[in-house]
N, C-alpha and C. Protein backbone atom coordinates (compact mmCIF):
# COMPACT_ATOMS: atom_id res chain seq x y z
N UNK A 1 0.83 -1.16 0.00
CA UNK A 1 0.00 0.00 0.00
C UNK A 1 0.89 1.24 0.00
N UNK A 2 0.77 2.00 -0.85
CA UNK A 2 1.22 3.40 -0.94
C UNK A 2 1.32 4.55 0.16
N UNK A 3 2.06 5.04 0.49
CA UNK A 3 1.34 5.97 1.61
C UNK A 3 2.12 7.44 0.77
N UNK A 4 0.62 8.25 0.93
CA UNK A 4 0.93 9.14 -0.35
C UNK A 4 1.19 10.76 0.42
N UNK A 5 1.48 10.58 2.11
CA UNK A 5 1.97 11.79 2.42
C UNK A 5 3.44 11.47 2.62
N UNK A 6 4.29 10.26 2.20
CA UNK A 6 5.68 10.28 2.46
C UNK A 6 6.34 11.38 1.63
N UNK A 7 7.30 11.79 1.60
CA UNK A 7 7.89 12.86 0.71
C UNK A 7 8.36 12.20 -0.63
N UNK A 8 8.79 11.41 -1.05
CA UNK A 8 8.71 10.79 -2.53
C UNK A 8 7.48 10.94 -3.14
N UNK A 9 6.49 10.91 -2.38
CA UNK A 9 4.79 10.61 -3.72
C UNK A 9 4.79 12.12 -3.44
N UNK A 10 3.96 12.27 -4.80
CA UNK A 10 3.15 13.21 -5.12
C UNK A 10 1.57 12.93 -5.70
N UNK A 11 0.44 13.58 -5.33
CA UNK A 11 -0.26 13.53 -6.19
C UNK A 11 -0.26 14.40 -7.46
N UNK A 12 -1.26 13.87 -8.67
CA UNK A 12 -0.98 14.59 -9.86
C UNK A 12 -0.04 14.38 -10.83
N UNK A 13 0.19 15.45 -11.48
CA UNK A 13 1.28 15.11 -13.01
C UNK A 13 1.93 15.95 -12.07
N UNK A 14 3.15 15.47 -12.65
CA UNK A 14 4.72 16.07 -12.40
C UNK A 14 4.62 17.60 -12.31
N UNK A 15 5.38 18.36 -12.43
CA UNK A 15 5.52 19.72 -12.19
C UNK A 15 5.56 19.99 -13.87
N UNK A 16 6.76 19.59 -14.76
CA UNK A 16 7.10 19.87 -15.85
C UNK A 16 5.57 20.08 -16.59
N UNK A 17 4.61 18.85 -16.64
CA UNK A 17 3.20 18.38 -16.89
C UNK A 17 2.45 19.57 -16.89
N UNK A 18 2.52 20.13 -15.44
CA UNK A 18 1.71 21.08 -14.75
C UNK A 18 1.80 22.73 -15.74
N UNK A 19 3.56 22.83 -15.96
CA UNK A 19 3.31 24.30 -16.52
C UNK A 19 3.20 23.85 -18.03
N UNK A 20 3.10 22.67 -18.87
CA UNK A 20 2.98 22.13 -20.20
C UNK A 20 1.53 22.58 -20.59
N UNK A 21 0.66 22.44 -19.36
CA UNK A 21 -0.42 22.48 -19.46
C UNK A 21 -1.27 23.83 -18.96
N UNK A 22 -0.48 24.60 -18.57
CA UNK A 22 -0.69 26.12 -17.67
C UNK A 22 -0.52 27.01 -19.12
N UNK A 23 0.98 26.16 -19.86
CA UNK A 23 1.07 27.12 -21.43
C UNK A 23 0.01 26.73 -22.12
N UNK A 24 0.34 25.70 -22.72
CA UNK A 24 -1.33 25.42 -23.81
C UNK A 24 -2.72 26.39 -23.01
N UNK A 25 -3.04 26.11 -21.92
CA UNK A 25 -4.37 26.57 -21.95
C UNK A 25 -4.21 28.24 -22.47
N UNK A 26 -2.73 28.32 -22.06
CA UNK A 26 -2.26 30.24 -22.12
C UNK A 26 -2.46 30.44 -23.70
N UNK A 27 -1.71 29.59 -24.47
CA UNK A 27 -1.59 29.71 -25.85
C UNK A 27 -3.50 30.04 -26.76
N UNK A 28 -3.99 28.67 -25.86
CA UNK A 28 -5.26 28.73 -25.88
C UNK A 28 -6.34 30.08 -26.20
N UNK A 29 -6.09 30.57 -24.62
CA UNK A 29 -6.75 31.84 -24.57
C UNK A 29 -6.46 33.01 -25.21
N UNK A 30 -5.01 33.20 -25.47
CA UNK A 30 -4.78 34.46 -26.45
C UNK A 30 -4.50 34.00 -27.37
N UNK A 31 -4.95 33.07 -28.08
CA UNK A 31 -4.91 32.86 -30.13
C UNK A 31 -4.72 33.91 -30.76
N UNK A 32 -5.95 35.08 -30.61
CA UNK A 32 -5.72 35.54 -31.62
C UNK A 32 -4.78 37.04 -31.35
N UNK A 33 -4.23 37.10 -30.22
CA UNK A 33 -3.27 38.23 -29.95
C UNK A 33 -2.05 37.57 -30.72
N UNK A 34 -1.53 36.14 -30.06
CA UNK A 34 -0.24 35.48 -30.33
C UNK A 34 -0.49 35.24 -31.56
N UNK A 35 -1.33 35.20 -32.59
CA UNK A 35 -1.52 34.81 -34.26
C UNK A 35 -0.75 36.43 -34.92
N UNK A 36 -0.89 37.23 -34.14
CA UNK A 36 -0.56 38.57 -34.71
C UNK A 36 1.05 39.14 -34.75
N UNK A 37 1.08 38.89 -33.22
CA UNK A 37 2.69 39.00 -32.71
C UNK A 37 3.18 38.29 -31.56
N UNK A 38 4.70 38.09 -30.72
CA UNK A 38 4.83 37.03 -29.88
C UNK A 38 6.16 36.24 -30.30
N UNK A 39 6.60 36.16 -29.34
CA UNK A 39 8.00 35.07 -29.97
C UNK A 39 8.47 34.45 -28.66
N UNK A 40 9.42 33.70 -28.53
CA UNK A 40 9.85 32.85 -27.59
C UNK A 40 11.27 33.53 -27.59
N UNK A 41 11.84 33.85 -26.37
CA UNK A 41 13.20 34.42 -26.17
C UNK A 41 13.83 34.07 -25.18
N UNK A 42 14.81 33.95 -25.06
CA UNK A 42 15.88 33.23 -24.44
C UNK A 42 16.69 34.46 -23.37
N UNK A 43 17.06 34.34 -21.92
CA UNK A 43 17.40 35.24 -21.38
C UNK A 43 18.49 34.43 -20.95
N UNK A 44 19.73 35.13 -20.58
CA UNK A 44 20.52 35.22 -19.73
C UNK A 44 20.76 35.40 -18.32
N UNK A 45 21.12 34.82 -16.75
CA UNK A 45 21.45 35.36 -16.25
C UNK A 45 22.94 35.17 -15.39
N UNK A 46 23.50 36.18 -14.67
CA UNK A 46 24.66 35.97 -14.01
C UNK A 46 24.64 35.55 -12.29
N UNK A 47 24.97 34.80 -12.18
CA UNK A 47 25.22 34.54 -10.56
C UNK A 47 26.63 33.91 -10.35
N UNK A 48 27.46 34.97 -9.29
CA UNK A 48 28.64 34.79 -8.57
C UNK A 48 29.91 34.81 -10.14
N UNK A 49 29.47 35.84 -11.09
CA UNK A 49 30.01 36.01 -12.30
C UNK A 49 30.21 34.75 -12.98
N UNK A 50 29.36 33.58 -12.98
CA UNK A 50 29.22 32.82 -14.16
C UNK A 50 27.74 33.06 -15.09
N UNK A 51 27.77 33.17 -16.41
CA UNK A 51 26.67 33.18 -16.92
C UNK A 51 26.01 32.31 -17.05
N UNK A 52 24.63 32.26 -16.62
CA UNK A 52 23.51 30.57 -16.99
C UNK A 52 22.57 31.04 -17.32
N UNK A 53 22.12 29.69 -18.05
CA UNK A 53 21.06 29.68 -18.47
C UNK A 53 20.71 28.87 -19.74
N UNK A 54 20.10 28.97 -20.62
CA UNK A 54 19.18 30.03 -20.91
C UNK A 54 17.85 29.71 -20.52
N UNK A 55 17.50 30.38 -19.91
CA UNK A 55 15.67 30.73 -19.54
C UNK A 55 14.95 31.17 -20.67
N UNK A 56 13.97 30.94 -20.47
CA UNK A 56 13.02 30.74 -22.07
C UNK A 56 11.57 31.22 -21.17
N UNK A 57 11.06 32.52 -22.67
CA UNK A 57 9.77 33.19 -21.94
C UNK A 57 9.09 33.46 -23.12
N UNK A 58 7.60 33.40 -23.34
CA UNK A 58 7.09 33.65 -24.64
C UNK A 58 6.75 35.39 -23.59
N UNK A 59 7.29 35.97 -25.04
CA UNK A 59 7.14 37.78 -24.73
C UNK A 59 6.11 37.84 -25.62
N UNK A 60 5.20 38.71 -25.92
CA UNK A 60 3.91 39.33 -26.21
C UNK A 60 3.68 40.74 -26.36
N UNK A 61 2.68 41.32 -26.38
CA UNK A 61 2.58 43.05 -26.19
C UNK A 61 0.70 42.95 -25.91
N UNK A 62 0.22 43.24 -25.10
CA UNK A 62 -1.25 43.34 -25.03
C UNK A 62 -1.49 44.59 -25.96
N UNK A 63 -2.87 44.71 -25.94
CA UNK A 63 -3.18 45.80 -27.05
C UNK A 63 -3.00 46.91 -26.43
N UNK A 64 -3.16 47.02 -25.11
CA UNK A 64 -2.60 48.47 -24.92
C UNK A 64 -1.04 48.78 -25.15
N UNK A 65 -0.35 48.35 -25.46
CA UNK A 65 1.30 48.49 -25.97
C UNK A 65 2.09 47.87 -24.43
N UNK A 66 1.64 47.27 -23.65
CA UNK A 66 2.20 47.43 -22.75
C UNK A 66 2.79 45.74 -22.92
N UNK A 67 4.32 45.56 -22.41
CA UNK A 67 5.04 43.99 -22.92
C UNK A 67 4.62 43.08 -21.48
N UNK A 68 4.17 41.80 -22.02
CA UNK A 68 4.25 40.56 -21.36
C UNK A 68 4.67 38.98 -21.65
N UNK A 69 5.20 38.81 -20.37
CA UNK A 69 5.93 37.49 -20.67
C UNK A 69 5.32 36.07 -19.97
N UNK A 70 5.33 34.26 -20.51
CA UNK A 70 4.94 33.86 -19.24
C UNK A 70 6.35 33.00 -19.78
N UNK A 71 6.72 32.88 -18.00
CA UNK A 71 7.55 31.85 -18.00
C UNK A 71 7.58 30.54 -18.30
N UNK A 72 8.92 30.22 -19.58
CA UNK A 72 8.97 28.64 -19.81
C UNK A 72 9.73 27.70 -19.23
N UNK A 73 10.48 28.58 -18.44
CA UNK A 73 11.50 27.47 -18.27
C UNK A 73 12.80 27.33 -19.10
N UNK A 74 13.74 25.96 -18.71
CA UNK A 74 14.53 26.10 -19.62
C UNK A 74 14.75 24.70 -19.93
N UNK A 75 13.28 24.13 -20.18
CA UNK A 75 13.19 22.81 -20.59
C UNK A 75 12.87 22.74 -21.93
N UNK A 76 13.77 21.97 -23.30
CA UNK A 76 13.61 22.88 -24.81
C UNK A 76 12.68 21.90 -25.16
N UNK A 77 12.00 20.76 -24.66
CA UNK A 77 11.21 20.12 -25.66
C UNK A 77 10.11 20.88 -25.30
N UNK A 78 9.65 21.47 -23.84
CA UNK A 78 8.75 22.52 -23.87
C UNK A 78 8.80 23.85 -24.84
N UNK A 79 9.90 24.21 -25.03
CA UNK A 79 10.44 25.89 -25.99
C UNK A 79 10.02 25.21 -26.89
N UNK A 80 10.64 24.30 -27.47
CA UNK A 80 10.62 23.86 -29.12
C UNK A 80 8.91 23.72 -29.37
N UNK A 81 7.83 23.08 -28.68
CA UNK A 81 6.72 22.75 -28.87
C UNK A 81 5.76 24.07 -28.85
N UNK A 82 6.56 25.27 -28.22
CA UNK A 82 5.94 26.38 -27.95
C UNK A 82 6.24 27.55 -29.23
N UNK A 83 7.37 26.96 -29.67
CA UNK A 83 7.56 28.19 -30.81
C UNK A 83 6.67 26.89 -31.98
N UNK A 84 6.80 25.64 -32.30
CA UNK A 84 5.58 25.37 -33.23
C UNK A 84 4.19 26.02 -33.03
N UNK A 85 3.69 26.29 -31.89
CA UNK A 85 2.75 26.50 -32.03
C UNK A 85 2.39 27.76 -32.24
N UNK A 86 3.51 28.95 -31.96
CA UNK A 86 3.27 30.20 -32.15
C UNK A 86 3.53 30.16 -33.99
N UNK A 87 4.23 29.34 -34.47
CA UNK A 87 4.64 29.22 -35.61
C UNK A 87 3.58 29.26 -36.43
N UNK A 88 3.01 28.30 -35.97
CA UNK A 88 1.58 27.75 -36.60
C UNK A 88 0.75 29.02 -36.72
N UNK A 89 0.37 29.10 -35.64
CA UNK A 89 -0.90 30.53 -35.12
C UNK A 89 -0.57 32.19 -35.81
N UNK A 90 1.16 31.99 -36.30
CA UNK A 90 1.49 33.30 -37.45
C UNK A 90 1.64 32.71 -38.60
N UNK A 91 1.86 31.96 -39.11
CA UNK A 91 2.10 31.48 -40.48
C UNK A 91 1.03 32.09 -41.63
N UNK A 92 -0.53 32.40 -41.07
CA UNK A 92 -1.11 32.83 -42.24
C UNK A 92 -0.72 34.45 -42.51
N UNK A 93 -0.41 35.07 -40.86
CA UNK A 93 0.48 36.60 -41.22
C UNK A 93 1.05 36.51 -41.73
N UNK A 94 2.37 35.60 -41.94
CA UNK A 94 3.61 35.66 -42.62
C UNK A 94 3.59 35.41 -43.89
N UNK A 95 2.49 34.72 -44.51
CA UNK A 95 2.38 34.58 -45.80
C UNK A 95 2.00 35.42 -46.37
N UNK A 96 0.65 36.62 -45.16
CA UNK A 96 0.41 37.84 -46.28
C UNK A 96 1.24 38.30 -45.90
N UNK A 97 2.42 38.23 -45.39
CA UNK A 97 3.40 39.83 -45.25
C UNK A 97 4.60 39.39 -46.60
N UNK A 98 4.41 38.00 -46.90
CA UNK A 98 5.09 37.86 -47.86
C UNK A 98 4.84 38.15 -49.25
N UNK A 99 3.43 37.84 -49.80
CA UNK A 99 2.71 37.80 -50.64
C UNK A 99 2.34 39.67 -50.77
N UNK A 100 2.11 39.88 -49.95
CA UNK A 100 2.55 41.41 -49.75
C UNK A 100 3.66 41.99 -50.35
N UNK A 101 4.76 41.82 -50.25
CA UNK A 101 5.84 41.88 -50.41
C UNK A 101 6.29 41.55 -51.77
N UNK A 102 5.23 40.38 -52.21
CA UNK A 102 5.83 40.10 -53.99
C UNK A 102 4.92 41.13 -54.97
N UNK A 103 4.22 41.14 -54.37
CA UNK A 103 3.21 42.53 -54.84
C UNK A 103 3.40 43.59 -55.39
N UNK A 104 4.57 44.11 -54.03
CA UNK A 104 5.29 45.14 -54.33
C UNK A 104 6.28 45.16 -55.50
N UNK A 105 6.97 44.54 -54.96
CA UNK A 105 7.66 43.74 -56.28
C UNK A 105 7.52 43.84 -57.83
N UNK A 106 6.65 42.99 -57.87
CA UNK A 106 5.60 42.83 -59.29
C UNK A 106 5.23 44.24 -59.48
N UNK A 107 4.90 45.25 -58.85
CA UNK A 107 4.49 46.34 -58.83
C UNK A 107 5.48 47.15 -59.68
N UNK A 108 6.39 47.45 -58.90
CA UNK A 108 8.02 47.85 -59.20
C UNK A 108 8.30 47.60 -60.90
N UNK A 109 8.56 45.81 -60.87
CA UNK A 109 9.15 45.71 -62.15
C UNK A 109 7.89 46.10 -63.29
N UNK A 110 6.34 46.04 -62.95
CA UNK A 110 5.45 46.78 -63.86
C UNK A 110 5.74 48.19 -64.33
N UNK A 111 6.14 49.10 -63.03
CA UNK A 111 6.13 50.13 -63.28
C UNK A 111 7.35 50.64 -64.31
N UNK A 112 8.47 49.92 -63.86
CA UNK A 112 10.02 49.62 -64.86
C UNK A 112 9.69 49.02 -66.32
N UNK A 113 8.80 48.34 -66.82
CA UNK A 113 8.61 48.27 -68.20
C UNK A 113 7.47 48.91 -68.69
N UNK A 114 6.88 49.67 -67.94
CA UNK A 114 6.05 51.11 -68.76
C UNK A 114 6.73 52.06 -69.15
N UNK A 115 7.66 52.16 -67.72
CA UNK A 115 8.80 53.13 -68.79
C UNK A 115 9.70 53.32 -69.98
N UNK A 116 9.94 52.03 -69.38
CA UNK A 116 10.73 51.41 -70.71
C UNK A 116 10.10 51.36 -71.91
N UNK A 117 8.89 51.14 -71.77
CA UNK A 117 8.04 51.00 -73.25
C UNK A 117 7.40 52.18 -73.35
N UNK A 118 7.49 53.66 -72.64
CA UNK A 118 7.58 55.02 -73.00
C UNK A 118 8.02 55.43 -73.45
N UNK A 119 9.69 54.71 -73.71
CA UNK A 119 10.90 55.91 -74.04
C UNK A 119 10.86 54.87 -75.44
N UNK A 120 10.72 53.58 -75.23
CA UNK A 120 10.68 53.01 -77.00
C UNK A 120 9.49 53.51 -77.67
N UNK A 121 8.77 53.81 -77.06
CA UNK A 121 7.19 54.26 -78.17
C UNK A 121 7.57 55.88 -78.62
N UNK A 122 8.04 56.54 -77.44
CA UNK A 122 8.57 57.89 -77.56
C UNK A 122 9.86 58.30 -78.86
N UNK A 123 10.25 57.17 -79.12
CA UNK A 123 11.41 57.03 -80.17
C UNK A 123 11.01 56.53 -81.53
N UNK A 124 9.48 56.19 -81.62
CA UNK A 124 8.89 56.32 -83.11
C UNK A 124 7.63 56.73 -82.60
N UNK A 125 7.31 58.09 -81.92
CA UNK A 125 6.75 59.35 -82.02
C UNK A 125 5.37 58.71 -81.67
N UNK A 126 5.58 57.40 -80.59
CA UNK A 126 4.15 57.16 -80.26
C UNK A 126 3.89 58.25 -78.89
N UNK A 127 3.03 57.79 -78.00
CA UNK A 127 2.45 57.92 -76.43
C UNK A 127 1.86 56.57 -75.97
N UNK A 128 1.67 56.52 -74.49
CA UNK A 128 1.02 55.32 -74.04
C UNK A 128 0.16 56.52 -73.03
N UNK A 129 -1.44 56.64 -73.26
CA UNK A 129 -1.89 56.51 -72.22
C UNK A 129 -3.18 55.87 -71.84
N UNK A 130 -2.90 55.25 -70.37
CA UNK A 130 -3.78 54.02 -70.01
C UNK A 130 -3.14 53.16 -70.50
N UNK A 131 -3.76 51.93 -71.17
CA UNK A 131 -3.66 51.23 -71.78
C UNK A 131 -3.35 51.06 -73.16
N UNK A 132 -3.75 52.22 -73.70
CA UNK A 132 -4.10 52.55 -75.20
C UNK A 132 -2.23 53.44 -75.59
N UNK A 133 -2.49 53.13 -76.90
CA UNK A 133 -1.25 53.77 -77.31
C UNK A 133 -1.47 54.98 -78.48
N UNK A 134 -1.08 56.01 -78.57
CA UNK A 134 -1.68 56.66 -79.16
C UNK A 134 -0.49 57.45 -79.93
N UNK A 135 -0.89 58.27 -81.03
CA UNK A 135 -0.33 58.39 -82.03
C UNK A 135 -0.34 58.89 -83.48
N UNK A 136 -0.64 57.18 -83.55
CA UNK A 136 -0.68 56.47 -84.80
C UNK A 136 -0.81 57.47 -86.35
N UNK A 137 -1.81 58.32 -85.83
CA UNK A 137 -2.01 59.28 -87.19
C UNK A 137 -0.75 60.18 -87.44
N UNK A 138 0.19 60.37 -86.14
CA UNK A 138 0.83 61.26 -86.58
C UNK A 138 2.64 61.32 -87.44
N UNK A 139 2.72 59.69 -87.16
CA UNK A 139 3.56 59.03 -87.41
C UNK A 139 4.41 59.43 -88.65
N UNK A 140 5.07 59.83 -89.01
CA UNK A 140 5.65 59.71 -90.31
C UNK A 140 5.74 58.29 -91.25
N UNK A 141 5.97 57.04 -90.78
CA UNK A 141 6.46 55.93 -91.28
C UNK A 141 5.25 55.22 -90.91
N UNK A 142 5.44 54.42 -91.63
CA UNK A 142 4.68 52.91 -90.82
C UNK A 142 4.93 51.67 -90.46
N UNK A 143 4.82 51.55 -89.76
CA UNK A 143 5.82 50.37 -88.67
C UNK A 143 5.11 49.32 -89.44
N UNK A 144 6.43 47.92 -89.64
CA UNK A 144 6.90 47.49 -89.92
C UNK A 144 5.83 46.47 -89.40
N UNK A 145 4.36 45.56 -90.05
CA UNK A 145 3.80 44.39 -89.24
C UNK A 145 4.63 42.68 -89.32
N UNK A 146 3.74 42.10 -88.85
CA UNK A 146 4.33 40.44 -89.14
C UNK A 146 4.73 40.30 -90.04
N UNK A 147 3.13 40.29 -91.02
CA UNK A 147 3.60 40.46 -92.27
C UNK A 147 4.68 40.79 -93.09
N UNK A 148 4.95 41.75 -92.75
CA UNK A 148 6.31 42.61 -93.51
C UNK A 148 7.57 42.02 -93.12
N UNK A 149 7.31 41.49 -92.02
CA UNK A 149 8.61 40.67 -90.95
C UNK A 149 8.84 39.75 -92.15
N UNK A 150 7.32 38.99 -91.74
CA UNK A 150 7.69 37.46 -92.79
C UNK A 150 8.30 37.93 -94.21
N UNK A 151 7.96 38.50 -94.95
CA UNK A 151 8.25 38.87 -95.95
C UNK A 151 9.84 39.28 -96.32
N UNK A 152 10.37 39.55 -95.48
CA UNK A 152 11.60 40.70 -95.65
C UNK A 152 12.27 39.43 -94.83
N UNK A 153 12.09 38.67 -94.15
CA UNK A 153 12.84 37.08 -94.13
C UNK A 153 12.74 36.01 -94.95
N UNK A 154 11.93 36.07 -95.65
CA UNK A 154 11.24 35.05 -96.88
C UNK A 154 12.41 35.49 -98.16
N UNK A 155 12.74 37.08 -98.25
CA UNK A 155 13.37 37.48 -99.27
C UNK A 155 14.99 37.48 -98.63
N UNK A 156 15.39 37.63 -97.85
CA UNK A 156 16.55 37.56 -97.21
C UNK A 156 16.76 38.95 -96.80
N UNK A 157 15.75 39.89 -96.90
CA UNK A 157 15.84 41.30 -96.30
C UNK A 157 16.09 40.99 -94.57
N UNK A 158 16.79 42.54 -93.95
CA UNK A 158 16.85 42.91 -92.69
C UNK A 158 14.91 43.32 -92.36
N UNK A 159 14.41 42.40 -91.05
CA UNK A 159 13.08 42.61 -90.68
C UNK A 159 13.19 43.99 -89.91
N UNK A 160 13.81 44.53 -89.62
CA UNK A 160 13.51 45.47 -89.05
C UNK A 160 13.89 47.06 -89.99
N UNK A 161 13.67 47.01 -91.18
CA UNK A 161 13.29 47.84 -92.20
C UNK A 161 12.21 48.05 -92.35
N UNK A 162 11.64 49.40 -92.44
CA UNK A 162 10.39 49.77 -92.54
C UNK A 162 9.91 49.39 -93.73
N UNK A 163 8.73 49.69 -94.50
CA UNK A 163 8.07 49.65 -96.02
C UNK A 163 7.85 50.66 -96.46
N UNK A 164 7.97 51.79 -97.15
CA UNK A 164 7.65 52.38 -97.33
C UNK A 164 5.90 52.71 -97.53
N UNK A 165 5.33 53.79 -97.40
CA UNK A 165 4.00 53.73 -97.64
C UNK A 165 3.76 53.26 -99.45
């Protein structure tokens, strides 16, 4: 028979158990703060000038700007299981901050070949505006179609000779 006030027993889960389960319910309750921002960080400290550690704390910011931390410990299969899950709970941010980001991008190199195709339209006396290209009536020459391509390769001509009208 057990006798469960000796100092070896305990009732319950272990201690480690206890704050495994103190985080999840934590993770739990602020989803959708920790989906936004939040990370797991590692502290330092000194006693009798040796450095130890590392201590491990998920840091946060409540909405009033003000910073909070709960203690992890410095047990890493707990850290490691705690940054998956913050991982998890930002991953759809991080994809729009990425996808965001190619946007811009794409944006950029759009805006870099309008120009580019300003200063070539601008060099046989077109315009681009909107979409539309405009001009055409005032042109001196007349640019050079497929047609004329095929043709002026069919004969062994240079394609990029105009036709005369």
């Amino acid at each position: 028979m057990e006798n469960r006030k000796s100092v070896g027993q305990r009732a319950g889960p272990p201690p480690g158990d206890v704050r495994r389960l103190a985080v999840a319910e934590f993770i739990a309750a602020h989803a959708g703060l920790l989906a936004q921002q939040g990370a797991v960080v590692a502290a330092w400290r000194r006693r009798n000038g040796r450095r130890i550690g590392p201590y491990y704390s998920l840091v946060y910011r409540e909405l009033s700007g003000r910073q909070c931390s709960v203690y992890l410990g410095a047990v890493s299969d707990l850290v490691e299981a705690v940054r998956r899950q913050i991982a998890e709970l930002q991953a759809p941010l991080r994809l729009k901050r990425q996808l965001a980001g190619i946007r811009r991008a794409l944006r950029r190199e759009f805006v870099a070949a309008q120009e580019q195709l300003d200063v070539e339209l601008a060099q046989i006396g077109l315009s681009r505006k909107g979409s539309e290209i405009r001009g055409w009536s005032r042109t001196p020459r007349r640019l050079p179609s497929n047609h004329d391509r095929v043709f002026a390769a069919a004969i062994g001509d240079s394609a990029d000779q105009t036709v005369p009208n």
